[in-house]
PDB file of N, CA and C in Angstrom:
ATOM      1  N   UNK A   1      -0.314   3.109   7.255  1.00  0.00           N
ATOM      2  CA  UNK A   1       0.505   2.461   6.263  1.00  0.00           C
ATOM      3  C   UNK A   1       0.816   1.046   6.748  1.00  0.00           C
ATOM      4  N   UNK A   2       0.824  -0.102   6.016  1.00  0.00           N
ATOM      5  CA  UNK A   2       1.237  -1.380   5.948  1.00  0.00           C
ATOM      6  C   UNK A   2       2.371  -1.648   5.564  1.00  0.00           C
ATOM      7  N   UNK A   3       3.111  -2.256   6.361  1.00  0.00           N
ATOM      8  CA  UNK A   3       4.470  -2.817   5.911  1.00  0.00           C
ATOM      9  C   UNK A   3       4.701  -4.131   5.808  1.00  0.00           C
ATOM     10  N   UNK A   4       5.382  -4.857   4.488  1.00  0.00           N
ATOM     11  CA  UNK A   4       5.287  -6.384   4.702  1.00  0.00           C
ATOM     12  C   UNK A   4       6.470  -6.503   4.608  1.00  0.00           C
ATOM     13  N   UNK A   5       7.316  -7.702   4.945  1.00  0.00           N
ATOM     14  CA  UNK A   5       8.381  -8.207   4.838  1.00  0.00           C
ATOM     15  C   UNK A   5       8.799  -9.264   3.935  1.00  0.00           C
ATOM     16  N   UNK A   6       9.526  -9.257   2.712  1.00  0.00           N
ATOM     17  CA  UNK A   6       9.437 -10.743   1.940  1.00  0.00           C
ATOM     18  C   UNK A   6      11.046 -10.865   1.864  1.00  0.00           C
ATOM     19  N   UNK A   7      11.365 -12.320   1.614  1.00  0.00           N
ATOM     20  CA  UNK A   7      12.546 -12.451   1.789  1.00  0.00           C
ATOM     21  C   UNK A   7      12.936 -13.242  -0.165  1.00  0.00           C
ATOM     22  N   UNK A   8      13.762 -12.337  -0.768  1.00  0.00           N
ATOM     23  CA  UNK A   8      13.314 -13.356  -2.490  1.00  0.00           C
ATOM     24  C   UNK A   8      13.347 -14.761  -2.348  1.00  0.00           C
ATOM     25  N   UNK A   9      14.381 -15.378  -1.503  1.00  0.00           N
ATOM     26  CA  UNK A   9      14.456 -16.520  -1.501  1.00  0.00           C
ATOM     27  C   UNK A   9      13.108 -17.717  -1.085  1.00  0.00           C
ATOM     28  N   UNK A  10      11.541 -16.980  -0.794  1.00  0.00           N
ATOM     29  CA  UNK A  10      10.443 -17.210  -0.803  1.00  0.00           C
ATOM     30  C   UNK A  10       9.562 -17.690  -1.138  1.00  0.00           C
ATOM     31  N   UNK A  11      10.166 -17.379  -2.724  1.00  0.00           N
ATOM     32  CA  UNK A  11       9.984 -18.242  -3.587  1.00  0.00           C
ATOM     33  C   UNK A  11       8.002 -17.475  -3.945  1.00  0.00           C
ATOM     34  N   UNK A  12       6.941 -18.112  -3.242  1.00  0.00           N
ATOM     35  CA  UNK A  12       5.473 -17.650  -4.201  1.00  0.00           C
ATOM     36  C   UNK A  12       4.628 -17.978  -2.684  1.00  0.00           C
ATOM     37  N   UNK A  13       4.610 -16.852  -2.137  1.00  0.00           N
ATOM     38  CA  UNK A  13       3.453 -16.222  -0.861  1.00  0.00           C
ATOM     39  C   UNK A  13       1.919 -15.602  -1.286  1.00  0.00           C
ATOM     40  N   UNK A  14       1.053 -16.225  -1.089  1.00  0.00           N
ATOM     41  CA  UNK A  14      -0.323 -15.097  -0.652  1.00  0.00           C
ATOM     42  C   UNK A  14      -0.231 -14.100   0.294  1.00  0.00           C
ATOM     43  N   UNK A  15      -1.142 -12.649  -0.230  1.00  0.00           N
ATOM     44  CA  UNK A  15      -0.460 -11.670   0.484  1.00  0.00           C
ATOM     45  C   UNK A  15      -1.007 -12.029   2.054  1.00  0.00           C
ATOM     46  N   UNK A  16      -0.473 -11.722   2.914  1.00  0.00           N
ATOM     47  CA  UNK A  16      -0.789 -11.775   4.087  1.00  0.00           C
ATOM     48  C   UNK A  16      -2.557 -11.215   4.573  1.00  0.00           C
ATOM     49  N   UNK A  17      -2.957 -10.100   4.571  1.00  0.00           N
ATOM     50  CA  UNK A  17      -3.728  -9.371   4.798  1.00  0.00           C
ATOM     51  C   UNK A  17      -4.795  -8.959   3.526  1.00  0.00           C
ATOM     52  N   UNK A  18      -5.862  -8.399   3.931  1.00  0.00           N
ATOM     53  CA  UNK A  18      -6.173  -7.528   2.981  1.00  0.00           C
ATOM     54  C   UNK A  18      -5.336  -6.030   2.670  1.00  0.00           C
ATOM     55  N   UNK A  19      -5.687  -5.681   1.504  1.00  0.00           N
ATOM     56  CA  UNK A  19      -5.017  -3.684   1.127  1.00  0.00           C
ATOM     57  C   UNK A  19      -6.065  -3.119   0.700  1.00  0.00           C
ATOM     58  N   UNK A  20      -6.441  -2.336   1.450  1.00  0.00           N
ATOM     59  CA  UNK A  20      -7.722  -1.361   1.483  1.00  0.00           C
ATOM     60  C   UNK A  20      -7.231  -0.403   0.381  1.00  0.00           C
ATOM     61  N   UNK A  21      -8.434   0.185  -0.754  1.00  0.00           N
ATOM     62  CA  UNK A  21      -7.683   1.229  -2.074  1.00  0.00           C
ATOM     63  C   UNK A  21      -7.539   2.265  -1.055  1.00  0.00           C
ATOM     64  N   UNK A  22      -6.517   3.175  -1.804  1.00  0.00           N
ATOM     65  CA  UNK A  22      -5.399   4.663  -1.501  1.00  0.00           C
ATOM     66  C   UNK A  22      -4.517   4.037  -0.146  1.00  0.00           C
ATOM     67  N   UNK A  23      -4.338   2.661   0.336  1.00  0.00           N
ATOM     68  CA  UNK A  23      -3.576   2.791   1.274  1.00  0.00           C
ATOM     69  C   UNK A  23      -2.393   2.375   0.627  1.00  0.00           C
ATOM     70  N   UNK A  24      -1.049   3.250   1.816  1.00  0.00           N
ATOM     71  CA  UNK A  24       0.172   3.583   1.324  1.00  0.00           C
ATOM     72  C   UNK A  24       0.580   2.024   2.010  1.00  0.00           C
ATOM     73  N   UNK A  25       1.139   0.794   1.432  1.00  0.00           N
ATOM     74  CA  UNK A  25       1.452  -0.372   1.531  1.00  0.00           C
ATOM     75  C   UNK A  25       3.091  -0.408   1.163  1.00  0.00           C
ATOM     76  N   UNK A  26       3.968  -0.887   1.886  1.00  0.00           N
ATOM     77  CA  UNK A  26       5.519  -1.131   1.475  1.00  0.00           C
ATOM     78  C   UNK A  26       5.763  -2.279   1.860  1.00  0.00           C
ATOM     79  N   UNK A  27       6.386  -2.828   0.505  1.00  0.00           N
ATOM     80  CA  UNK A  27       7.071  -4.136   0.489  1.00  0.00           C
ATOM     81  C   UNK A  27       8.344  -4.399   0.746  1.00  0.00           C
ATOM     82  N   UNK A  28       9.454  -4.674   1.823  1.00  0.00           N
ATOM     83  CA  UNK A  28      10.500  -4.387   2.339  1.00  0.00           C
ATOM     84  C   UNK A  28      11.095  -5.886   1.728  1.00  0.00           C
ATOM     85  N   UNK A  29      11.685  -5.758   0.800  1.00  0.00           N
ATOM     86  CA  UNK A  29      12.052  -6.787   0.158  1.00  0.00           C
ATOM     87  C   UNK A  29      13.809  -7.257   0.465  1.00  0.00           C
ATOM     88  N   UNK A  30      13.797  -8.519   0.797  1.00  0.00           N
ATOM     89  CA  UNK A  30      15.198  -8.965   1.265  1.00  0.00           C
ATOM     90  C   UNK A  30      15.717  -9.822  -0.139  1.00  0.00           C
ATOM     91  N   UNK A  31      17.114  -9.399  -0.688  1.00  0.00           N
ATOM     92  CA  UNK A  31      17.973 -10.267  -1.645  1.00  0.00           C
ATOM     93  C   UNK A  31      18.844 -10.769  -0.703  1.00  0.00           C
ATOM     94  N   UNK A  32      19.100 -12.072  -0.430  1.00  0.00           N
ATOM     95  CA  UNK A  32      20.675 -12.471  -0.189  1.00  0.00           C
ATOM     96  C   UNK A  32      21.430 -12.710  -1.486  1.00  0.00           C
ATOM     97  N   UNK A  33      21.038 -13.008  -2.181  1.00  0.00           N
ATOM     98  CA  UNK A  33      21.598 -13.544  -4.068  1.00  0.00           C
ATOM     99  C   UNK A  33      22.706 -12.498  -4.099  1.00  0.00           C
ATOM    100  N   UNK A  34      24.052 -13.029  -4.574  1.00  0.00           N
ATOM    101  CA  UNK A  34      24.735 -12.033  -5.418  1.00  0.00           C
ATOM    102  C   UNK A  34      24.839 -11.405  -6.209  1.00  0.00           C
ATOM    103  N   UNK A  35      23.856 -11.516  -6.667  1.00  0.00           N
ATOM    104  CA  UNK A  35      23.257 -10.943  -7.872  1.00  0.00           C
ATOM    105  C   UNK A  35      21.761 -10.590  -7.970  1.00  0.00           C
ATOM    106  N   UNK A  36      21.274  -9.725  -9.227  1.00  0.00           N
ATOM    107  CA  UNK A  36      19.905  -9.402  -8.730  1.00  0.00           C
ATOM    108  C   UNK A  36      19.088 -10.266  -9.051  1.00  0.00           C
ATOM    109  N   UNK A  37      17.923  -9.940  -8.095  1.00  0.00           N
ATOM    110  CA  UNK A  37      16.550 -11.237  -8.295  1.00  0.00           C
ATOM    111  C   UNK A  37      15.645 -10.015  -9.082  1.00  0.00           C
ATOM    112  N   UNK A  38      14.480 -10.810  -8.736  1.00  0.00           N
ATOM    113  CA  UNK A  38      13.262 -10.448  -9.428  1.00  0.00           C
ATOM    114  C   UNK A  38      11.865 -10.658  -8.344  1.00  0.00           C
ATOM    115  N   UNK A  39      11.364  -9.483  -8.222  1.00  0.00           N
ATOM    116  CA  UNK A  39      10.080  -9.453  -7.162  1.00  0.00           C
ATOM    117  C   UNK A  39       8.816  -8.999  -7.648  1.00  0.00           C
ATOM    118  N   UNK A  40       7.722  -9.628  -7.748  1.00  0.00           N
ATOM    119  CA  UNK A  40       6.503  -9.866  -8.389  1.00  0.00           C
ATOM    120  C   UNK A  40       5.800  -9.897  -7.777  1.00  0.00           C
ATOM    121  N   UNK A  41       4.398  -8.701  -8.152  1.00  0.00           N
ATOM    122  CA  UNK A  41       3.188  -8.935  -7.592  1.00  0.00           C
ATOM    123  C   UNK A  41       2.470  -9.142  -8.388  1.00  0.00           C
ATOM    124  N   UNK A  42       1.925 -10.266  -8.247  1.00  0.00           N
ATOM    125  CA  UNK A  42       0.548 -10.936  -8.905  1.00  0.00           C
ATOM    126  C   UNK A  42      -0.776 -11.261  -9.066  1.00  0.00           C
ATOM    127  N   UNK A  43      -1.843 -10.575  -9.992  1.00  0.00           N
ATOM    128  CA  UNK A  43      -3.152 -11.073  -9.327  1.00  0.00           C
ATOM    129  C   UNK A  43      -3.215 -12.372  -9.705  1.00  0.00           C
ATOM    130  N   UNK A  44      -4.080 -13.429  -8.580  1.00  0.00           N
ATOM    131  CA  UNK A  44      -4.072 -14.810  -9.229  1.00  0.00           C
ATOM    132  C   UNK A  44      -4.888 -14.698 -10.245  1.00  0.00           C
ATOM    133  N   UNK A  45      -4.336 -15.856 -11.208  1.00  0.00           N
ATOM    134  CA  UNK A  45      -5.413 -16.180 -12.170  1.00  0.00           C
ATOM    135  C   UNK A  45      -7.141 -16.504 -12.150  1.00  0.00           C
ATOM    136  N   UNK A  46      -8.161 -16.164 -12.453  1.00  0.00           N
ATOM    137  CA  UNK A  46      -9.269 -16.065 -12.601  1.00  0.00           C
ATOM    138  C   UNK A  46      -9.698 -18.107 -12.992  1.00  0.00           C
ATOM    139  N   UNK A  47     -11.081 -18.194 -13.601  1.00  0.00           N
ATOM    140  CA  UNK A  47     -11.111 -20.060 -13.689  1.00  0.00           C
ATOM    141  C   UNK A  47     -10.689 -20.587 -14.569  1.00  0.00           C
ATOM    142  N   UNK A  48     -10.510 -19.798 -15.937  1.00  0.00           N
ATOM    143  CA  UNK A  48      -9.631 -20.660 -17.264  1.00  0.00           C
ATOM    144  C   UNK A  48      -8.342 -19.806 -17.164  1.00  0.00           C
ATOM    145  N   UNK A  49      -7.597 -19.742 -15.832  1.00  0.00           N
ATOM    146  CA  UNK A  49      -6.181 -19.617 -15.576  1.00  0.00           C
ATOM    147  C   UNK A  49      -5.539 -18.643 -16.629  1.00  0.00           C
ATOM    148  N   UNK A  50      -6.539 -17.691 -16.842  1.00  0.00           N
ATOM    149  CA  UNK A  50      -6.105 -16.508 -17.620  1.00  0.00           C
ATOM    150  C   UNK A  50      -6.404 -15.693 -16.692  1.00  0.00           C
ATOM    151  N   UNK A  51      -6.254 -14.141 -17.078  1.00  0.00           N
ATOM    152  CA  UNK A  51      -7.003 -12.848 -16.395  1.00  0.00           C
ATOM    153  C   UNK A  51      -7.952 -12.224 -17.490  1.00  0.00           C
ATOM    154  N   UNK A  52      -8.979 -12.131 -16.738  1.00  0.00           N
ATOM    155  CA  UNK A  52     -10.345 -11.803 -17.600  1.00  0.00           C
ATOM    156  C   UNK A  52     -10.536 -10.381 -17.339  1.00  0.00           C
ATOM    157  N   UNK A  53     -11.903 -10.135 -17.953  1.00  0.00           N
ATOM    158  CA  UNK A  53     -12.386  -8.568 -17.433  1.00  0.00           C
ATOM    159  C   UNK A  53     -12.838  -9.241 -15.836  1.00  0.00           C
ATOM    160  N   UNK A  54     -13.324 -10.488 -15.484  1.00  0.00           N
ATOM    161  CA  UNK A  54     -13.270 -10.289 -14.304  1.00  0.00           C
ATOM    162  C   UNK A  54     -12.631 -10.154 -13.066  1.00  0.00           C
ATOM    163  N   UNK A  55     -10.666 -10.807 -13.366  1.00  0.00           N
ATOM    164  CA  UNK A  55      -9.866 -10.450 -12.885  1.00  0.00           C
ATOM    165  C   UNK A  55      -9.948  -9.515 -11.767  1.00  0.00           C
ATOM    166  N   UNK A  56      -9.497  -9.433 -10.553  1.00  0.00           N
ATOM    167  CA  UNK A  56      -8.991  -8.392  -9.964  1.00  0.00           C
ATOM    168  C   UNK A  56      -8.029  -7.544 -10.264  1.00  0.00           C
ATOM    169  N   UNK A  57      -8.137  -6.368 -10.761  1.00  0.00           N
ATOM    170  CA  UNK A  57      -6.683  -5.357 -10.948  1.00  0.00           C
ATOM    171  C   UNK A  57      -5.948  -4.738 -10.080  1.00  0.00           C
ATOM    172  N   UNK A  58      -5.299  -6.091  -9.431  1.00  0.00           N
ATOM    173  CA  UNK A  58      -4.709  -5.695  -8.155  1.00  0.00           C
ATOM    174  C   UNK A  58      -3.373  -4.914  -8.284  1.00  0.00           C
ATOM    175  N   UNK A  59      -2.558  -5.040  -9.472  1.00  0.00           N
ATOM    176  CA  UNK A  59      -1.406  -3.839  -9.465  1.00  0.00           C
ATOM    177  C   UNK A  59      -1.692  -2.539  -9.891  1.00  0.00           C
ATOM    178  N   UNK A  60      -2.992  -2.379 -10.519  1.00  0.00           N
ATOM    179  CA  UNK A  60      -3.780  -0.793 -10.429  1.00  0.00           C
ATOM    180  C   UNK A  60      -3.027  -0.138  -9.794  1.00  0.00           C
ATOM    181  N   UNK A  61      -2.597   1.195  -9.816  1.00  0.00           N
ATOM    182  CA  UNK A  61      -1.688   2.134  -9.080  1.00  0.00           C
ATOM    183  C   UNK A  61      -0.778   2.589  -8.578  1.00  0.00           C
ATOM    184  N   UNK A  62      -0.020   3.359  -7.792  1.00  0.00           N
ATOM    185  CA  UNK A  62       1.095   4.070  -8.190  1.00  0.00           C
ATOM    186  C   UNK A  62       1.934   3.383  -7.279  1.00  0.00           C
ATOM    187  N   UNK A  63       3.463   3.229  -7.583  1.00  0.00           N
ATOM    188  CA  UNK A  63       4.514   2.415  -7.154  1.00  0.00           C
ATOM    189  C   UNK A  63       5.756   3.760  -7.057  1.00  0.00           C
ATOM    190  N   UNK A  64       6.460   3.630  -6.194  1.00  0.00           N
ATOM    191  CA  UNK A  64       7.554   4.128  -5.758  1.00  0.00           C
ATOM    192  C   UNK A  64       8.809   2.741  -5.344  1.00  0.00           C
ATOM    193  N   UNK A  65       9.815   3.101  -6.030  1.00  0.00           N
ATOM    194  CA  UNK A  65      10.820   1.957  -5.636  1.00  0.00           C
ATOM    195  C   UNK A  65      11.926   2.826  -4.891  1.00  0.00           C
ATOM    196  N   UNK A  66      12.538   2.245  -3.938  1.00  0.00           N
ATOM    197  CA  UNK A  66      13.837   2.935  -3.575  1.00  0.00           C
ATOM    198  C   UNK A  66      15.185   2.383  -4.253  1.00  0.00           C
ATOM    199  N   UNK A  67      16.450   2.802  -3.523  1.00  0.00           N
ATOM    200  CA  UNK A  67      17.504   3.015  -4.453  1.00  0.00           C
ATOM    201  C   UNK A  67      17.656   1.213  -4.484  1.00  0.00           C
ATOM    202  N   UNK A  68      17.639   0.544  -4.194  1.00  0.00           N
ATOM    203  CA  UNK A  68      17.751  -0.749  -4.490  1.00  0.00           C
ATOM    204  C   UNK A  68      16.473  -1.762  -5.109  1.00  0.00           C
ATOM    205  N   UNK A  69      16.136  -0.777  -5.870  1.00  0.00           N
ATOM    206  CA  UNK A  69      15.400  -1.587  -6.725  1.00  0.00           C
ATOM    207  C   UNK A  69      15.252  -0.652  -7.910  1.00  0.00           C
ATOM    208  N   UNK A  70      14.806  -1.153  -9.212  1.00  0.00           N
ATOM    209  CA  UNK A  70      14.941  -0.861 -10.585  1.00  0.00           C
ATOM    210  C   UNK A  70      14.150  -1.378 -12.152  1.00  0.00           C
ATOM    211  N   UNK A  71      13.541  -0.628 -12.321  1.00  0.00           N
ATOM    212  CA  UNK A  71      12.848  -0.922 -14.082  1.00  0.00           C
ATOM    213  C   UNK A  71      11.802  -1.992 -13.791  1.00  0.00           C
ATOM    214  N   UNK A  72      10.542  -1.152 -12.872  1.00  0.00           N
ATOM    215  CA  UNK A  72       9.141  -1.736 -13.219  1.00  0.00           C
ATOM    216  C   UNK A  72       8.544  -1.788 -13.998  1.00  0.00           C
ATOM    217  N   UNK A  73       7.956  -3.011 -14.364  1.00  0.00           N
ATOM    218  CA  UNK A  73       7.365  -3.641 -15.563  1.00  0.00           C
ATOM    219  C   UNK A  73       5.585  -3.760 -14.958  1.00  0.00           C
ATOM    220  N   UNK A  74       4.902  -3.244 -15.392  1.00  0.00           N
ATOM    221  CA  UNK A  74       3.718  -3.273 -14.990  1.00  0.00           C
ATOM    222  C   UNK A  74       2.433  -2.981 -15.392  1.00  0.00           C
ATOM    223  N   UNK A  75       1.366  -3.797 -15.184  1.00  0.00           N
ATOM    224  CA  UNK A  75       0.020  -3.761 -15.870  1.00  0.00           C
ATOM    225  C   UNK A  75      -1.060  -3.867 -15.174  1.00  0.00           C
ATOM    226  N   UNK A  76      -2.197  -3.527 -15.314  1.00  0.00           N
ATOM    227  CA  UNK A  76      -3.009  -3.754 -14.072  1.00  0.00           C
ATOM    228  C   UNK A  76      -3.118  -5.463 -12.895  1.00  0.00           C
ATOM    229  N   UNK A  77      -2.514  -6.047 -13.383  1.00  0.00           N
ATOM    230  CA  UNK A  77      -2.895  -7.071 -12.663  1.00  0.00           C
ATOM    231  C   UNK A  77      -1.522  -8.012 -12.380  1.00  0.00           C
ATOM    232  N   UNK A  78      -0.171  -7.447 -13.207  1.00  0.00           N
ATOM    233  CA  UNK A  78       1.023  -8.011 -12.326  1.00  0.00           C
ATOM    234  C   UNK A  78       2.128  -7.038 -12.511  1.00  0.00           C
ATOM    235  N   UNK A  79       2.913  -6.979 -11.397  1.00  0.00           N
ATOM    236  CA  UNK A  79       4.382  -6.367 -11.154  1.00  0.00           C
ATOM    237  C   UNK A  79       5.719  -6.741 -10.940  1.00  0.00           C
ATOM    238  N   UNK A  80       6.091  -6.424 -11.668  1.00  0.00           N
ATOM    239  CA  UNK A  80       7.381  -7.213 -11.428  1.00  0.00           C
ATOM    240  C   UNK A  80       8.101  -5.497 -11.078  1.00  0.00           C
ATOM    241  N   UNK A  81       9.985  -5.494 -10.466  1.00  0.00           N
ATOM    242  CA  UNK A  81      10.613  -5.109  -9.901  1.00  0.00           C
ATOM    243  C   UNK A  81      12.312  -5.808 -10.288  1.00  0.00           C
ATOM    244  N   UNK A  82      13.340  -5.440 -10.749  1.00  0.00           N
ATOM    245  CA  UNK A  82      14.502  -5.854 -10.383  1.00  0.00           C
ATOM    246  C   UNK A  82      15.335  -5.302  -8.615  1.00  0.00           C
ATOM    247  N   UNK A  83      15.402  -6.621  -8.019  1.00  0.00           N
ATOM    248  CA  UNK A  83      15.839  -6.064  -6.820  1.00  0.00           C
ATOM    249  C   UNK A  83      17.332  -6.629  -6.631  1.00  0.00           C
ATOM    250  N   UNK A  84      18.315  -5.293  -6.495  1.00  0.00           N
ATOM    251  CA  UNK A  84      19.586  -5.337  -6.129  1.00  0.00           C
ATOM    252  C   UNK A  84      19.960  -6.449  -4.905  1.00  0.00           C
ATOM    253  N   UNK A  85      21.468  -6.582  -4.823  1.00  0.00           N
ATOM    254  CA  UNK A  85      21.213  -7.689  -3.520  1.00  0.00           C
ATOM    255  C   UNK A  85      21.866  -6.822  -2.676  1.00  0.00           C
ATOM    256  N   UNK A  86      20.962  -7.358  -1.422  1.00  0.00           N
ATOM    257  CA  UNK A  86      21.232  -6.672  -0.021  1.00  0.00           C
ATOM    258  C   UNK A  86      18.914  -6.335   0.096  1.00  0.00           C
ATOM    259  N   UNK A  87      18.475  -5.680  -1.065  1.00  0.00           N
ATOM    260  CA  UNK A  87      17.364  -5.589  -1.288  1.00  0.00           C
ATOM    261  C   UNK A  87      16.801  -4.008  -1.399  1.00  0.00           C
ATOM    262  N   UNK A  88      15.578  -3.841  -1.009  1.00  0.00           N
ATOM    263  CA  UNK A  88      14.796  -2.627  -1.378  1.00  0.00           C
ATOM    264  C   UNK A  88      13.637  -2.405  -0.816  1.00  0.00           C
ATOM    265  N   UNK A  89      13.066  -1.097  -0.596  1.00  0.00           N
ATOM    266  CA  UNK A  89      11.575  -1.475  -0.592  1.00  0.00           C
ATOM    267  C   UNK A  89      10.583  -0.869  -1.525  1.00  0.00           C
ATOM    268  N   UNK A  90       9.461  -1.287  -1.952  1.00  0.00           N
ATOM    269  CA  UNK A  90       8.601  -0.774  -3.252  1.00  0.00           C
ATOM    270  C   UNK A  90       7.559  -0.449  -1.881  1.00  0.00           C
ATOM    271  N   UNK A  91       7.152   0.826  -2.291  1.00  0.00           N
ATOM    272  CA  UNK A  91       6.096   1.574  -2.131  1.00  0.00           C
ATOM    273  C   UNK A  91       4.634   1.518  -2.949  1.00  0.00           C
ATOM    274  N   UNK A  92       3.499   1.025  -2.874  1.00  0.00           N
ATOM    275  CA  UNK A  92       2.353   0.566  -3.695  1.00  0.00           C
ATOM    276  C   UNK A  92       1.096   1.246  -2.911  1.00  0.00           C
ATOM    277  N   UNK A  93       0.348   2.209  -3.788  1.00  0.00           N
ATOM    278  CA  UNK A  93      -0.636   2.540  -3.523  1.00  0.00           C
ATOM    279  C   UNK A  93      -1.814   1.968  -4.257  1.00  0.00           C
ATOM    280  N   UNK A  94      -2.373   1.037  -4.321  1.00  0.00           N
ATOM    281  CA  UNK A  94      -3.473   0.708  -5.201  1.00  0.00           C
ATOM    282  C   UNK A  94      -4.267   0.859  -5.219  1.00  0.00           C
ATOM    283  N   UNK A  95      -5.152   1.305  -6.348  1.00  0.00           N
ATOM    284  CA  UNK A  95      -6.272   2.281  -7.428  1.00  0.00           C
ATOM    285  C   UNK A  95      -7.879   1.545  -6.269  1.00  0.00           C
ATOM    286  N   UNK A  96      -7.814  -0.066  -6.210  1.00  0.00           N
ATOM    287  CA  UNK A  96      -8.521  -0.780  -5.642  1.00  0.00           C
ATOM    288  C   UNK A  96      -8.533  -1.598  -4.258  1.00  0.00           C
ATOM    289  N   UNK A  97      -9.659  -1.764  -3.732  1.00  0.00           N
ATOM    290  CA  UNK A  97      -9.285  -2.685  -2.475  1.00  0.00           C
ATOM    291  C   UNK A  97      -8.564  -3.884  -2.997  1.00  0.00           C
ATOM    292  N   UNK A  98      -7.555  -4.837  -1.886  1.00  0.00           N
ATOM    293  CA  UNK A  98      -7.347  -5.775  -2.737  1.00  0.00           C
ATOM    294  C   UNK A  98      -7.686  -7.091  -1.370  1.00  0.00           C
ATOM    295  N   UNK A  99      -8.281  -7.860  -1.978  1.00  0.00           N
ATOM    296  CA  UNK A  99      -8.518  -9.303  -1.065  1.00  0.00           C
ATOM    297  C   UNK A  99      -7.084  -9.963  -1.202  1.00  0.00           C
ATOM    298  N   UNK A 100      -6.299 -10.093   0.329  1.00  0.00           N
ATOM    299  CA  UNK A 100      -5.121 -10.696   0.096  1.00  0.00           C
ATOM    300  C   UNK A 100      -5.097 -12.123  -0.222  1.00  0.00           C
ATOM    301  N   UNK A 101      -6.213 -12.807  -0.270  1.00  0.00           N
ATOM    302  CA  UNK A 101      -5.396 -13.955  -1.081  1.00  0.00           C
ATOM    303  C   UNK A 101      -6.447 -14.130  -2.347  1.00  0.00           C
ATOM    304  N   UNK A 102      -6.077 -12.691  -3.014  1.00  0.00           N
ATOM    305  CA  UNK A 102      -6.152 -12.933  -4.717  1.00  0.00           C
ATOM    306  C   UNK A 102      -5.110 -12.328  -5.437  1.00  0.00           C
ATOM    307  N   UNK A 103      -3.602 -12.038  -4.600  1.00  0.00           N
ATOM    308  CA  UNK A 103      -2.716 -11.606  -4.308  1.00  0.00           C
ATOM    309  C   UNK A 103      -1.437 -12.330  -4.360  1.00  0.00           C
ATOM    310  N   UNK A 104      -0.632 -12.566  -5.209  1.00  0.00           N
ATOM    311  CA  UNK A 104       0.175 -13.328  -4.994  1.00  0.00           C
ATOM    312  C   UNK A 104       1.786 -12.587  -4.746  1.00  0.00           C
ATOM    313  N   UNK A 105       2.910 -12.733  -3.846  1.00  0.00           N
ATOM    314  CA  UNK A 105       4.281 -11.536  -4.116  1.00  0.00           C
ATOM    315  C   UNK A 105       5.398 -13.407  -3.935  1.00  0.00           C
ATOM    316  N   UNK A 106       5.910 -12.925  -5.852  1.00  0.00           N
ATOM    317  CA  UNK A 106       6.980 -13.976  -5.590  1.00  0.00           C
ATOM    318  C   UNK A 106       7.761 -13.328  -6.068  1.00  0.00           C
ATOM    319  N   UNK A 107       9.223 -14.308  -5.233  1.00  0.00           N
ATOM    320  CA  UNK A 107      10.464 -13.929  -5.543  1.00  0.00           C
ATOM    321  C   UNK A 107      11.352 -15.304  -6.481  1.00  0.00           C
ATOM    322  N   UNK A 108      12.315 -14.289  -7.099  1.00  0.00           N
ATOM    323  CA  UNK A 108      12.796 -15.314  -8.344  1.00  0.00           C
ATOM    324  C   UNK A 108      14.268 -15.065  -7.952  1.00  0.00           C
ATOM    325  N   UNK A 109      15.255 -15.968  -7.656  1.00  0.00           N
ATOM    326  CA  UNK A 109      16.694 -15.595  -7.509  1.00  0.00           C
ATOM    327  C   UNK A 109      17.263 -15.119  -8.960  1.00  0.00           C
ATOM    328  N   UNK A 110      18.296 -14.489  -8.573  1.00  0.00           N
ATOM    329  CA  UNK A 110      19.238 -14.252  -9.497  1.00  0.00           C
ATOM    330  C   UNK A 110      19.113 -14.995 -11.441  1.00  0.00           C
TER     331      UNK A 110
END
């Protein structure tokens, strides 16, 4: 299992590594905000800055959130998360390998 560390205040990171498909990957997500942010995984955009059929479907597969986080919004190719402050971690198994920098995890304050 892979563990990453993001802090929301981060603002828009490429993922660190590659994520090999069925591996169990956790995103240990830090809020300082008094309020809740917003944590996003993103496939980058493809060459006319859309997502195509050729896209990578890098949010493909199954997500587990813990108690500080809430009401995933999700499609094959982005994720979003509401994260409480203090933070959370999301659990992500994805369907596909994923090349980490076609990968994007941003954070949005409050």
């Amino acid at each position: 299992m892979a563990v990453y560390s993001f802090n929301i205040t981060a603002s828009i990171l490429t993922q660190s590594a590659d994520i090999a498909a069925r591996e169990s990957t956790v995103f240990e997500i830090t809020n300082n905000e008094p309020t809740d942010a917003y944590f996003t995984l993103e496939t980058i955009y493809g060459d006319e800055n859309i997502y195509t059929t050729a896209s990578n479907k890098n949010t493909s597969g199954d997500f587990t959130l813990d108690s500080g986080l809430k009401e995933l919004i999700k499609n094959d190719y982005i994720a979003s998360v509401i994260v409480s402050p203090g933070g959370g971690s999301l659990t992500f198994v994805p369907t596909f390998a994923i090349t980490g920098s076609t990968l994007r995890l941003r954070g949005i304050g409050g």
